[in-house]
N, C-alpha and C. Protein backbone atom coordinates (compact mmCIF):
# COMPACT_ATOMS: atom_id res chain seq x y z
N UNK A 1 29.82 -6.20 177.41
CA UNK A 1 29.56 -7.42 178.17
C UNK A 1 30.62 -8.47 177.84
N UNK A 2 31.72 -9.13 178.87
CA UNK A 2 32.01 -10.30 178.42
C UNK A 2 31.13 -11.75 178.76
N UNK A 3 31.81 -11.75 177.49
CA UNK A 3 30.79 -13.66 177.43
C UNK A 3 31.71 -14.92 178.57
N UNK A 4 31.45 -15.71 179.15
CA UNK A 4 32.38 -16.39 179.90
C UNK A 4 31.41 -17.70 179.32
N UNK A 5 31.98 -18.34 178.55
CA UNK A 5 31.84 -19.63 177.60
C UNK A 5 31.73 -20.81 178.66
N UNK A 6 30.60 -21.41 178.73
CA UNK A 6 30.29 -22.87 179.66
C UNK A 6 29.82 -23.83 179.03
N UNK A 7 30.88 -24.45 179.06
CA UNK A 7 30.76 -25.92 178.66
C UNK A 7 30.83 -27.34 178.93
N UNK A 8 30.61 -27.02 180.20
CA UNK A 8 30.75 -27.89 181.63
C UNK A 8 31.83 -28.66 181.99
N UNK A 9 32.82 -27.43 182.13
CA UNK A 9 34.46 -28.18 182.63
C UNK A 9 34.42 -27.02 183.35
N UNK A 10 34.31 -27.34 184.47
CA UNK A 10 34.61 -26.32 185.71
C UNK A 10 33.62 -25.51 186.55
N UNK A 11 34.10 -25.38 187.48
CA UNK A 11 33.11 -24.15 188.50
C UNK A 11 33.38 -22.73 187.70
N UNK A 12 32.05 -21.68 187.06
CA UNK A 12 32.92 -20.52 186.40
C UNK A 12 32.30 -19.66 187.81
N UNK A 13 31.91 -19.75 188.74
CA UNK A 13 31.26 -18.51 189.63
C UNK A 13 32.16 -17.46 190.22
N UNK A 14 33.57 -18.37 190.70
CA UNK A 14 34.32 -17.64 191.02
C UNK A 14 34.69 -17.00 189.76
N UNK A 15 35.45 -17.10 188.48
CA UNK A 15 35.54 -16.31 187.65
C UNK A 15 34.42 -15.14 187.39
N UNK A 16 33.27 -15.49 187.39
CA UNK A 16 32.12 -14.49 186.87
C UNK A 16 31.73 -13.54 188.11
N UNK A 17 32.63 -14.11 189.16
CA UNK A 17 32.39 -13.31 191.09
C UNK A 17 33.30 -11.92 190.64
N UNK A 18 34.53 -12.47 190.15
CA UNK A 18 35.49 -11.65 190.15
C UNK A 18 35.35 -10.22 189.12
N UNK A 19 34.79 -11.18 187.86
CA UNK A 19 34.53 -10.11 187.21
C UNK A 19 33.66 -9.10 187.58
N UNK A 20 32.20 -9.55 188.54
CA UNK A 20 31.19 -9.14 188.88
C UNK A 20 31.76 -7.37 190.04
N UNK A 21 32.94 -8.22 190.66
CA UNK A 21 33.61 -7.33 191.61
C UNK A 21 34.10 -6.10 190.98
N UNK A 22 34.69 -6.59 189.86
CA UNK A 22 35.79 -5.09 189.36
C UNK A 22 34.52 -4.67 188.32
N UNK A 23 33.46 -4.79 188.49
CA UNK A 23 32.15 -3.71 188.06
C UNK A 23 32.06 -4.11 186.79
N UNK A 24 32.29 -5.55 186.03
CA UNK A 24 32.91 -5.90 184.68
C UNK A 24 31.36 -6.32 184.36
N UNK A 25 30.11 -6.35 183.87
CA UNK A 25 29.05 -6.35 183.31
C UNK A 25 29.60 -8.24 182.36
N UNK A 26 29.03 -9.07 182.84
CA UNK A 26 29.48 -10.49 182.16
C UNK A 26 28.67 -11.77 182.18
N UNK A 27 28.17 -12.34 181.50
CA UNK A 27 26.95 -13.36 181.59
C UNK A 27 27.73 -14.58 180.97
N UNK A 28 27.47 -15.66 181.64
CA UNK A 28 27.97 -17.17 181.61
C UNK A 28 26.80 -17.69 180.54
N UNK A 29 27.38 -18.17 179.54
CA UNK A 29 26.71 -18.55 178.35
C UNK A 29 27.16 -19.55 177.37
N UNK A 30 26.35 -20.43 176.36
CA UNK A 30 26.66 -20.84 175.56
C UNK A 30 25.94 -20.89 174.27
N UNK A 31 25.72 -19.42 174.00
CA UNK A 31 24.96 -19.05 173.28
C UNK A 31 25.53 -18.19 172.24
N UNK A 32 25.75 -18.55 170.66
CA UNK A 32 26.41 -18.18 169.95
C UNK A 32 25.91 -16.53 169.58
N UNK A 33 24.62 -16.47 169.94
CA UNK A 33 24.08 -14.89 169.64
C UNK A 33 24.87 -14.14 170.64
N UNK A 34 24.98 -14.42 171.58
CA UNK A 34 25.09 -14.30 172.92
C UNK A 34 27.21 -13.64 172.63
N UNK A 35 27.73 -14.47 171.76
CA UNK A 35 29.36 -14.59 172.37
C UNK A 35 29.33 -13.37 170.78
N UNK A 36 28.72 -13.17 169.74
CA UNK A 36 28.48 -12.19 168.94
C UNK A 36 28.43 -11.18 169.94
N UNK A 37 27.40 -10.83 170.06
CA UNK A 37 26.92 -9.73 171.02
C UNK A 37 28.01 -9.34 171.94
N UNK A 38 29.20 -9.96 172.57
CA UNK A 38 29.88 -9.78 173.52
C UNK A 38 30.80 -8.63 173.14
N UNK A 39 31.35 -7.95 173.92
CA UNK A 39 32.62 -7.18 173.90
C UNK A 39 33.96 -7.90 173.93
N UNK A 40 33.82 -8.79 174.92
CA UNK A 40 34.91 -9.89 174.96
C UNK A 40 34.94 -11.04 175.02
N UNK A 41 35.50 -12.25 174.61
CA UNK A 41 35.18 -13.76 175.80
C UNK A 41 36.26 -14.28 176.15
N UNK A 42 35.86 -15.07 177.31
CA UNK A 42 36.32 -15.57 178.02
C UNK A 42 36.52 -17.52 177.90
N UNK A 43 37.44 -18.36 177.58
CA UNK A 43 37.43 -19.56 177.59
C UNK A 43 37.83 -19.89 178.43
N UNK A 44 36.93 -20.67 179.60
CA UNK A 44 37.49 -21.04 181.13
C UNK A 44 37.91 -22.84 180.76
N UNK A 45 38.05 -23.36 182.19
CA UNK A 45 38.33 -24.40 181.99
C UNK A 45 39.32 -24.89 182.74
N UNK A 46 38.64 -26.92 183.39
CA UNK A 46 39.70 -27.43 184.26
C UNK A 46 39.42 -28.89 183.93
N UNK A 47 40.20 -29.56 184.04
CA UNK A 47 40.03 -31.05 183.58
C UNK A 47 40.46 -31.71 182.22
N UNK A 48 40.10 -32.31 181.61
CA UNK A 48 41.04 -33.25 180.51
C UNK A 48 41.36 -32.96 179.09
N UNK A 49 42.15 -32.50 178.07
CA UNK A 49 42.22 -31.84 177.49
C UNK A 49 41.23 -32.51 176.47
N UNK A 50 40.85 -33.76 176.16
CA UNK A 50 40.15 -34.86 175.02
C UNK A 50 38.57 -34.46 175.42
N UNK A 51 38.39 -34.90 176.76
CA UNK A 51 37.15 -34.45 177.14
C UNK A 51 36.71 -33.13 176.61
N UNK A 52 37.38 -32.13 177.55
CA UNK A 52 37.57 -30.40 177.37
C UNK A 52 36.76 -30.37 175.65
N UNK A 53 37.59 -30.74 175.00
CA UNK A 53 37.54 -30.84 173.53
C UNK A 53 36.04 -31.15 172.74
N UNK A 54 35.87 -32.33 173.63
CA UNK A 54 34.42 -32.97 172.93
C UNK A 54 33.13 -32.02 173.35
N UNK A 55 33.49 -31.65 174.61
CA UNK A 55 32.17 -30.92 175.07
C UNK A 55 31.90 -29.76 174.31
N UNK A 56 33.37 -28.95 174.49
CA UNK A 56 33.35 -28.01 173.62
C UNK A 56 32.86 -27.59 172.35
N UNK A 57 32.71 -29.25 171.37
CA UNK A 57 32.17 -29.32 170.50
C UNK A 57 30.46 -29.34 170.19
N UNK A 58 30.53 -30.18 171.64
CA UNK A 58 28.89 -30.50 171.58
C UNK A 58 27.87 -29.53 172.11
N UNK A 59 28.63 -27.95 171.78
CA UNK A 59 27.76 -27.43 172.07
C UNK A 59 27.93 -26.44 171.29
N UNK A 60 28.24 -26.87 169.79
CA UNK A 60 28.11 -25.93 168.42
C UNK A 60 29.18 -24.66 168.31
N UNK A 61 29.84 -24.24 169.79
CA UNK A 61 29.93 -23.14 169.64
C UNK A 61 31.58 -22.89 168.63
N UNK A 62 32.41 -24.06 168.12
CA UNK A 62 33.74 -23.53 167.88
C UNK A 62 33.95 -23.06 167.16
N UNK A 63 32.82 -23.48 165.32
CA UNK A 63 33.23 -22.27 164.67
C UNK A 63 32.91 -20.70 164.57
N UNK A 64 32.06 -20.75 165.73
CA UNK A 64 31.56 -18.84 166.06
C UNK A 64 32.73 -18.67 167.11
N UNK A 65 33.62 -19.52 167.64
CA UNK A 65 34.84 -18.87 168.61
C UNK A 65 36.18 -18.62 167.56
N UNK A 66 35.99 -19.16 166.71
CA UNK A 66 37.03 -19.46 165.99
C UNK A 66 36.54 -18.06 164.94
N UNK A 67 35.56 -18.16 164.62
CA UNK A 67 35.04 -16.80 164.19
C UNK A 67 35.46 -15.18 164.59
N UNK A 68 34.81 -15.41 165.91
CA UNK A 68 35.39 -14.13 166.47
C UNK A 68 36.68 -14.17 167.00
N UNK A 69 37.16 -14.85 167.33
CA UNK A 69 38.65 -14.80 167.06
C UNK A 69 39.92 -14.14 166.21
N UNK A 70 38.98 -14.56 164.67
CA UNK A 70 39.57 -14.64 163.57
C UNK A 70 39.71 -12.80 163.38
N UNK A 71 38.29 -12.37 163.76
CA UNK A 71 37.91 -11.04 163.64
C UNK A 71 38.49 -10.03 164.47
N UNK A 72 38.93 -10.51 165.56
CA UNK A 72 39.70 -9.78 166.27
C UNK A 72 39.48 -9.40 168.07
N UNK A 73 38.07 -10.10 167.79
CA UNK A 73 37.22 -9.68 169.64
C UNK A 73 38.45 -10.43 170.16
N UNK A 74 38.52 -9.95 171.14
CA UNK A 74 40.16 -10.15 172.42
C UNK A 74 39.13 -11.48 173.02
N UNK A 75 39.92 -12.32 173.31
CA UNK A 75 39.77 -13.32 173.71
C UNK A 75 40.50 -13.92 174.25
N UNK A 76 40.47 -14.34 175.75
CA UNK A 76 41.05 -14.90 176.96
C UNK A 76 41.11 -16.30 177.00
N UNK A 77 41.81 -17.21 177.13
CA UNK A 77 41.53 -18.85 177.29
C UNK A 77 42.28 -18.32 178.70
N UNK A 78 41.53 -19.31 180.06
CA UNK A 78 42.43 -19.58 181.09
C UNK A 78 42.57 -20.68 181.60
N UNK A 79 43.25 -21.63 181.91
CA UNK A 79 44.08 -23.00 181.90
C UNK A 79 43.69 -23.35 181.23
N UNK A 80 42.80 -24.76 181.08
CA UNK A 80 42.81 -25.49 180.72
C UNK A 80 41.78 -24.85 179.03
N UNK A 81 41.40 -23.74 179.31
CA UNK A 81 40.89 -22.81 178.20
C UNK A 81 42.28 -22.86 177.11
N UNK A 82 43.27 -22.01 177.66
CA UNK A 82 44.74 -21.50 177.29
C UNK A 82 44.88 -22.56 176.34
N UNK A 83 44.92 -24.18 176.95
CA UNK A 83 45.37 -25.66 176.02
C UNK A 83 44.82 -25.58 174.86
N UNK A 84 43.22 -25.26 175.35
CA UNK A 84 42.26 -25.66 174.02
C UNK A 84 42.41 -25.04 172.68
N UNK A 85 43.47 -23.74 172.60
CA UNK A 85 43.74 -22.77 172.08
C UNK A 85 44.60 -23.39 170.86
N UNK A 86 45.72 -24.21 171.18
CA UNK A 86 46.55 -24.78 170.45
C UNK A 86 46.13 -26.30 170.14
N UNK A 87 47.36 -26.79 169.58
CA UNK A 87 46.99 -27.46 168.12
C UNK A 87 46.66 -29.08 168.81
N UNK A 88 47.59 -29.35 169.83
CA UNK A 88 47.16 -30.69 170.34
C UNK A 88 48.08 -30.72 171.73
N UNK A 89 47.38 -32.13 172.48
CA UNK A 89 48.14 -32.34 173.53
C UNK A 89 48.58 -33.55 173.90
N UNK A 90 49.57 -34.02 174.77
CA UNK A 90 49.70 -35.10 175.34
C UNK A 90 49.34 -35.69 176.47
N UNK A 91 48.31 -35.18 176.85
CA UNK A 91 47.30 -35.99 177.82
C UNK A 91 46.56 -36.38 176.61
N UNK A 92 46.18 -35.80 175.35
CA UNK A 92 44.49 -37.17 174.80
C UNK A 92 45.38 -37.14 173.43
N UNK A 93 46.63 -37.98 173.02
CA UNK A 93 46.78 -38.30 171.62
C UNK A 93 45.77 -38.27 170.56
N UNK A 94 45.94 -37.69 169.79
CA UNK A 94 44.96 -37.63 168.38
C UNK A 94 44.00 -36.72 168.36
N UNK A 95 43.72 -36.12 169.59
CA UNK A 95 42.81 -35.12 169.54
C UNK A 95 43.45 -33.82 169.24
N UNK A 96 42.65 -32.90 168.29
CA UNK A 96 43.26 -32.04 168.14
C UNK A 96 42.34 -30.92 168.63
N UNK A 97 43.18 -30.29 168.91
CA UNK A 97 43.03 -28.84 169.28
C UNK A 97 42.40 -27.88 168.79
N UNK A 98 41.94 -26.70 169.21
CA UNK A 98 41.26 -24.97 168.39
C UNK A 98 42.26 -24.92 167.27
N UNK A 99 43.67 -25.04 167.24
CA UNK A 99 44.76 -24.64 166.58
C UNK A 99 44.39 -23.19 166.17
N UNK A 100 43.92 -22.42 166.91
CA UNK A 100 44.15 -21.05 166.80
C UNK A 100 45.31 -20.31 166.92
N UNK A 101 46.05 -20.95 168.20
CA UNK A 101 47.42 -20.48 168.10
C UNK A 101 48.33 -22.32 167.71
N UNK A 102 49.57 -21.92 167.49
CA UNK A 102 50.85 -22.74 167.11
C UNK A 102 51.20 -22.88 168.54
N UNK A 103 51.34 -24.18 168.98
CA UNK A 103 52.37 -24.54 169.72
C UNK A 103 51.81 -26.05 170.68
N UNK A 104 52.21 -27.07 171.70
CA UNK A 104 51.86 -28.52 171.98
C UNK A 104 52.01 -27.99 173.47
N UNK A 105 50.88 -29.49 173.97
CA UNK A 105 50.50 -29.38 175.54
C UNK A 105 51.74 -30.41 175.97
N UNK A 106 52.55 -30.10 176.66
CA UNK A 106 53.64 -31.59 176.94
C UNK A 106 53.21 -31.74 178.57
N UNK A 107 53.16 -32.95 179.26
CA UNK A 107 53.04 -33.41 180.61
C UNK A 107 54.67 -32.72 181.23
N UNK A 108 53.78 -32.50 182.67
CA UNK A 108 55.45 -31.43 183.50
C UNK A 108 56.36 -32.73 183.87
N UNK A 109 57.30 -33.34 183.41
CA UNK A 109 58.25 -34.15 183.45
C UNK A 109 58.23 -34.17 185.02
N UNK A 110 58.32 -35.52 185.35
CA UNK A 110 58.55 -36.02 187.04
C UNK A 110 59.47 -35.88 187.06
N UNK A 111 60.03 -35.57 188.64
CA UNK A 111 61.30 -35.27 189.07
C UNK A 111 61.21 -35.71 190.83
N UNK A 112 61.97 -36.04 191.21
CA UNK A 112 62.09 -36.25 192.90
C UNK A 112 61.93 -34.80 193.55
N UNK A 113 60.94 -35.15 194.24
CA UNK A 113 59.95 -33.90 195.45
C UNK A 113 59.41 -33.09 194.56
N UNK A 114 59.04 -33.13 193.38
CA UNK A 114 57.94 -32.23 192.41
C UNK A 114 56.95 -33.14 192.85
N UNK A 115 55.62 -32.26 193.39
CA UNK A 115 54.39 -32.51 193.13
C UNK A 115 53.72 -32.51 191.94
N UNK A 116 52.93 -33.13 191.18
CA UNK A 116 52.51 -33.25 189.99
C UNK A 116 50.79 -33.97 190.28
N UNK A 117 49.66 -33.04 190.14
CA UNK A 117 49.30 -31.99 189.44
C UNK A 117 49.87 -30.75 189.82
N UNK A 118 50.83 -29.44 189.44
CA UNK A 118 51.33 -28.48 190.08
C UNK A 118 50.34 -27.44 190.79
N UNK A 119 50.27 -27.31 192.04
CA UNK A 119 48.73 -27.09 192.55
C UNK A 119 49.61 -25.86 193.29
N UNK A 120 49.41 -24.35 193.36
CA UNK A 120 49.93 -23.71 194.39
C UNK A 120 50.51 -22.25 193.57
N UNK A 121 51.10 -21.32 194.35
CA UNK A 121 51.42 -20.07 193.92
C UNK A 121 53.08 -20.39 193.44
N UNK A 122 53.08 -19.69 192.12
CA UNK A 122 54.25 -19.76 191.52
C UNK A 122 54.44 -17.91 190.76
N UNK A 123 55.47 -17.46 190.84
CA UNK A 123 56.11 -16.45 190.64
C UNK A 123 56.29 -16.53 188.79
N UNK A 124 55.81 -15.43 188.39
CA UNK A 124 55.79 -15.34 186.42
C UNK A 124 57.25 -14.03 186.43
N UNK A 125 57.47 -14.22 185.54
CA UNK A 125 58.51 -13.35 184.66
C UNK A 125 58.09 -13.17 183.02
N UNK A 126 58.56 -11.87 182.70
CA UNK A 126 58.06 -11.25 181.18
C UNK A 126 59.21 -11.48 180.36
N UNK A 127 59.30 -12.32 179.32
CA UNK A 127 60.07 -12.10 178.34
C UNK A 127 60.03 -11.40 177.05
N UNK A 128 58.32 -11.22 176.87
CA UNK A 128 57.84 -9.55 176.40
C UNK A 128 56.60 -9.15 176.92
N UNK A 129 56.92 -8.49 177.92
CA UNK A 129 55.36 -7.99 178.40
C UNK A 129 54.69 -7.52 178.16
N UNK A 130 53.48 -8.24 177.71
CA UNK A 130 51.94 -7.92 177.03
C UNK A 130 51.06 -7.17 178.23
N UNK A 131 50.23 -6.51 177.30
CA UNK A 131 49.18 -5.98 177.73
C UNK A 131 48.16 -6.42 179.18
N UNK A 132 48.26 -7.65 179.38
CA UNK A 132 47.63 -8.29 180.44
C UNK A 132 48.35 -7.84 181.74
N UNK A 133 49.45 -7.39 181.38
CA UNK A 133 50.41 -7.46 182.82
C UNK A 133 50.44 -6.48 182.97
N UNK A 134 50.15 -5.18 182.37
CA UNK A 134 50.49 -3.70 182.61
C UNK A 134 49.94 -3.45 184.05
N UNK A 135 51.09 -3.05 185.12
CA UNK A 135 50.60 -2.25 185.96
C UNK A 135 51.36 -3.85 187.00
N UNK A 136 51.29 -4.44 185.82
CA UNK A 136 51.92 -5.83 187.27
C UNK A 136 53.13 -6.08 187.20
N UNK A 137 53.99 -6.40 188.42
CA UNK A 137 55.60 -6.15 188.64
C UNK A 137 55.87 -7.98 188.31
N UNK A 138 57.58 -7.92 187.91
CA UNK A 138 57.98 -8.63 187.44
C UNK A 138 58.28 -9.50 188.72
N UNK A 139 58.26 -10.58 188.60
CA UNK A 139 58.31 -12.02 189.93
C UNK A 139 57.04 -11.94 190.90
N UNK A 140 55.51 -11.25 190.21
CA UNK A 140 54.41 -11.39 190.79
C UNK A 140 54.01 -12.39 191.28
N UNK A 141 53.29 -12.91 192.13
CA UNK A 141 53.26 -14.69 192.59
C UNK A 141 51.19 -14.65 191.56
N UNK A 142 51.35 -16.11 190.96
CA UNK A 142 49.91 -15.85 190.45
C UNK A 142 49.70 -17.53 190.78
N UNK A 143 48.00 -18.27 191.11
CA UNK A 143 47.77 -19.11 191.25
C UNK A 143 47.79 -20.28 190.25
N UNK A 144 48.24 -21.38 189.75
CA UNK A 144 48.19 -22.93 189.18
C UNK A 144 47.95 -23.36 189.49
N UNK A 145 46.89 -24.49 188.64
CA UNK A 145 46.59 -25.61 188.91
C UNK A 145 46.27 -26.08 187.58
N UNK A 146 47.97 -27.29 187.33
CA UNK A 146 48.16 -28.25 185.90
C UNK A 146 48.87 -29.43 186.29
N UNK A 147 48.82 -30.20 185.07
CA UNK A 147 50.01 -31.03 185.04
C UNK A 147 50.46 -31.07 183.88
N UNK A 148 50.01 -30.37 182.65
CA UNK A 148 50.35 -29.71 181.38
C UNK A 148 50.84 -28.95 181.21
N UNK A 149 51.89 -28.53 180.54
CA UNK A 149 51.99 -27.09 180.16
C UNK A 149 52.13 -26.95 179.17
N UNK A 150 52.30 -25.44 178.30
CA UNK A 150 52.27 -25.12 177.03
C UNK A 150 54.07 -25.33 176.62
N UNK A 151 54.03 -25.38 175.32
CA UNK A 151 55.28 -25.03 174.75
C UNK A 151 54.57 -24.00 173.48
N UNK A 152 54.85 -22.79 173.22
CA UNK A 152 54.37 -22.17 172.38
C UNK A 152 55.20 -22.28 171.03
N UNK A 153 55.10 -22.44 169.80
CA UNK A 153 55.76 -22.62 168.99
C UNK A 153 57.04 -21.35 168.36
N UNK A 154 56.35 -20.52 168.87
CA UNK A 154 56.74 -18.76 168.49
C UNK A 154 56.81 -18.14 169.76
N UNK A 155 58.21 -18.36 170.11
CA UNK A 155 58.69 -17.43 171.66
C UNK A 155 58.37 -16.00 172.09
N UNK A 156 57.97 -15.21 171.04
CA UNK A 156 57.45 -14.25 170.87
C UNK A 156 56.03 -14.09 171.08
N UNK A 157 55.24 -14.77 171.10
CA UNK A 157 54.09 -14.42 171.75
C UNK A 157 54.34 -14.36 172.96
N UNK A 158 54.99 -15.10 174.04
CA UNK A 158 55.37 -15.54 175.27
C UNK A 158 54.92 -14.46 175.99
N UNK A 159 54.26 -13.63 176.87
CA UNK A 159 54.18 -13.06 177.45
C UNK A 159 54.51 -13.08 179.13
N UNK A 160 54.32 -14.46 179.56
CA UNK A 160 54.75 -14.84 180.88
C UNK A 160 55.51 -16.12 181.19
N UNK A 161 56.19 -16.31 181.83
CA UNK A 161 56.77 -17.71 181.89
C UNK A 161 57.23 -18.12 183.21
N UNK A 162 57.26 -19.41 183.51
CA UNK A 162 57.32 -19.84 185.03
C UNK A 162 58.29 -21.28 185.58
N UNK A 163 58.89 -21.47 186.38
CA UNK A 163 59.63 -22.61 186.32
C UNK A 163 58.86 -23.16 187.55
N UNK A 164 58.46 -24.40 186.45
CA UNK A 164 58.21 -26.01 187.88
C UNK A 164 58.49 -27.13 187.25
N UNK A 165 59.65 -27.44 187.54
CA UNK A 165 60.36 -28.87 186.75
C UNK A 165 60.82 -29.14 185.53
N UNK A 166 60.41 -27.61 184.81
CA UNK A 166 60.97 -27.34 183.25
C UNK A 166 60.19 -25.56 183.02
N UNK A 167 60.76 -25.28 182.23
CA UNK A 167 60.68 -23.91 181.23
C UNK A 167 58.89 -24.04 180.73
N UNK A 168 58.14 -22.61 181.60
CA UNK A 168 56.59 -23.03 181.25
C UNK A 168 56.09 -21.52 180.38
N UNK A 169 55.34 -21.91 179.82
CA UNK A 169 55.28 -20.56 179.08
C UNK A 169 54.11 -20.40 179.95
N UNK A 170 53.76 -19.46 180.24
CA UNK A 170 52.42 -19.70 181.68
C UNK A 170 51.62 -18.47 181.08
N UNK A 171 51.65 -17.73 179.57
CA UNK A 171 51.28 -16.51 179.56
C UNK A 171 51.53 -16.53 177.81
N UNK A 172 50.27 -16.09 177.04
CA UNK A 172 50.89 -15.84 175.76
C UNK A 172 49.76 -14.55 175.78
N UNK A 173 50.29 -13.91 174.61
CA UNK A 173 49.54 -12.56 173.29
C UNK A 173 49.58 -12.60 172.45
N UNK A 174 49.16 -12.56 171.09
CA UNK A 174 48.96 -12.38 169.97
C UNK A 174 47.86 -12.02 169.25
N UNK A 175 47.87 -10.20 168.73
CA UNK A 175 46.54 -9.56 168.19
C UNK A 175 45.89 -9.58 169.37
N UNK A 176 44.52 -9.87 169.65
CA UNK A 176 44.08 -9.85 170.46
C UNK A 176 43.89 -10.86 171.40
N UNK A 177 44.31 -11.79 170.99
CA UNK A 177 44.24 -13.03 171.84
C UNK A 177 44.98 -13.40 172.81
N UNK A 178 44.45 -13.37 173.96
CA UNK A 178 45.31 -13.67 175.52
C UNK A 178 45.25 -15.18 176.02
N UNK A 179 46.13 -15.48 176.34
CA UNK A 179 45.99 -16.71 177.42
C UNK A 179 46.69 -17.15 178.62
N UNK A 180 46.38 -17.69 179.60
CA UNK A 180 47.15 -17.72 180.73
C UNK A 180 46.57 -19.22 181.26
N UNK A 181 48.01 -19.93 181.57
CA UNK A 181 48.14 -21.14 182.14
C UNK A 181 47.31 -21.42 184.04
N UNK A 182 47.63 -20.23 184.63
CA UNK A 182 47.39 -19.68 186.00
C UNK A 182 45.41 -19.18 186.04
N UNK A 183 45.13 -19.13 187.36
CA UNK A 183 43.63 -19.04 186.93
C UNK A 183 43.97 -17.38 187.94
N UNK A 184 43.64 -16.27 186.82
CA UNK A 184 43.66 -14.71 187.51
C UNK A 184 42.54 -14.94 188.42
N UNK A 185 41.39 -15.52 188.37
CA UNK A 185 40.64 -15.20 189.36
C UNK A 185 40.72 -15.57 190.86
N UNK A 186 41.52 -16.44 190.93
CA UNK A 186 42.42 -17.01 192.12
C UNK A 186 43.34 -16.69 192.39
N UNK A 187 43.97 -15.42 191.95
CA UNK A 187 45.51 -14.79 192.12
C UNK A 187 45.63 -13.79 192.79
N UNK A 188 44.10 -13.03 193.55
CA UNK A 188 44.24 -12.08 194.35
C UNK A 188 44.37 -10.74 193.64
N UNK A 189 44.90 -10.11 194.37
CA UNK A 189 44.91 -8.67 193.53
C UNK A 189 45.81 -8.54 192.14
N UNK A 190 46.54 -9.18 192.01
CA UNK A 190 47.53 -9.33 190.44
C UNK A 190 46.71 -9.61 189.79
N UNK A 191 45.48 -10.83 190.06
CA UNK A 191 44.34 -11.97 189.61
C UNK A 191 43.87 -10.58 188.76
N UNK A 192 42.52 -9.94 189.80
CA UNK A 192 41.87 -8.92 189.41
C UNK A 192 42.29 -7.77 188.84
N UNK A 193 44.13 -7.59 189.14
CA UNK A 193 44.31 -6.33 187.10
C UNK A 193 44.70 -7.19 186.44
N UNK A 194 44.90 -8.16 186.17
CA UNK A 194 44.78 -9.00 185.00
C UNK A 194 43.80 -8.98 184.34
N UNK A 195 42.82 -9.23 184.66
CA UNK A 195 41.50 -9.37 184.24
C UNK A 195 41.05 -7.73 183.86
N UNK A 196 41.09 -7.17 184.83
CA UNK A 196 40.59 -5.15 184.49
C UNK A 196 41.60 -5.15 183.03
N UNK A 197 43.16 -5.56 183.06
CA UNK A 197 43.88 -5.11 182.01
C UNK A 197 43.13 -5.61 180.68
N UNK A 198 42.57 -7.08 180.62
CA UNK A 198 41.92 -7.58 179.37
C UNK A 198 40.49 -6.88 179.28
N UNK A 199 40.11 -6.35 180.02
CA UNK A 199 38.46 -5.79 180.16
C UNK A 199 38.63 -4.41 178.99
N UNK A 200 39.82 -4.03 179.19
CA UNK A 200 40.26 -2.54 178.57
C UNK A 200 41.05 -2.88 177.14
């Protein structure tokens, strides 16, 4: 069973639709027996990284994520999930982060005719292709929606990366831990083996 973690930042139906589709057995929860019990989880998420943060808290669950984490259950952050992962950001100064993984949230630098929140299909490239992507071709188009992005501290986790107005790491791995800037469940068929690839 994956666990898909709710903590009231976001619609998860479409995520838990998708999984429901590729025959993926998955219950929306915030129930620490519950993310034990799981095979996998899932950290969804859309909206403010300070907020994101507090709720997250106020609902007991970080040191049992940080737990199974530690232990090895594969674990997915997607967007605004992905942020919560690392150490801090620059949308909420002083708040800090899961710091599960190394690396900072920086705002996508304005530029003339960049839209900013980056809302729309953007094309990933592998600079070491992880496990999430197996079976998916290189300049795949996958769905965003940020105005953050990661800088990972260790280029080597990097698993995907994307250009909108600067160098985005849109994709990390490490041990078991996945994350992706892009929401797979909105990406169409790349979306759904993304997701089958982390299910396995």
């Amino acid at each position: 069973m994956i666990a898909v973690i709710d903590y009231g930042v976001g619609n998860l139906f479409s995520l838990s639709s998708s999984l429901a589709y590729l025959g993926l057995e998955n219950k929306v929860t915030r129930s620490a027996r519950e993310l034990d019990e799981a095979s996998h989880i899932i950290l969804p998420g859309v909206g403010a990284f300070g907020d994101a943060m507090e709720k997250l808290a106020s609902t007991g669950l970080v040191p049992e994520l940080e737990r199974q984490a530690e232990n090895g259950k594969p674990l997915l952050g997607i967007c605004l999930g992905m942020q919560l992962l690392f150490e801090k950001s620059e949308e909420s100064p002083g708040v800090e982060g899961l710091g599960i993984l190394k690396g900072e949230i920086l705002r996508i630098p304005a530029a003339e005719g960049l839209k900013i929140p980056h809302m729309g299909w953007n094309n990933i490239r592998f600079p070491n292709k992880g496990r999430l992507f197996a079976g998916v071709p290189e300049d795949a188009y996958v769905y965003f929606v940020h105005s953050y992005y990661l800088k990972a501290q260790d280029e080597k986790i990097v698993t995907a990366t994307t250009e909108y107005g600067t160098h985005i790491h849109a994709s990390v791995e490490s041990g078991n831990l996945f994350a992706c800037q892009f929401h797979p469940e909105k990406s169409s068929h790349v979306g759904l083996q993304i997701l089958k690839n982390f299910a396995k």
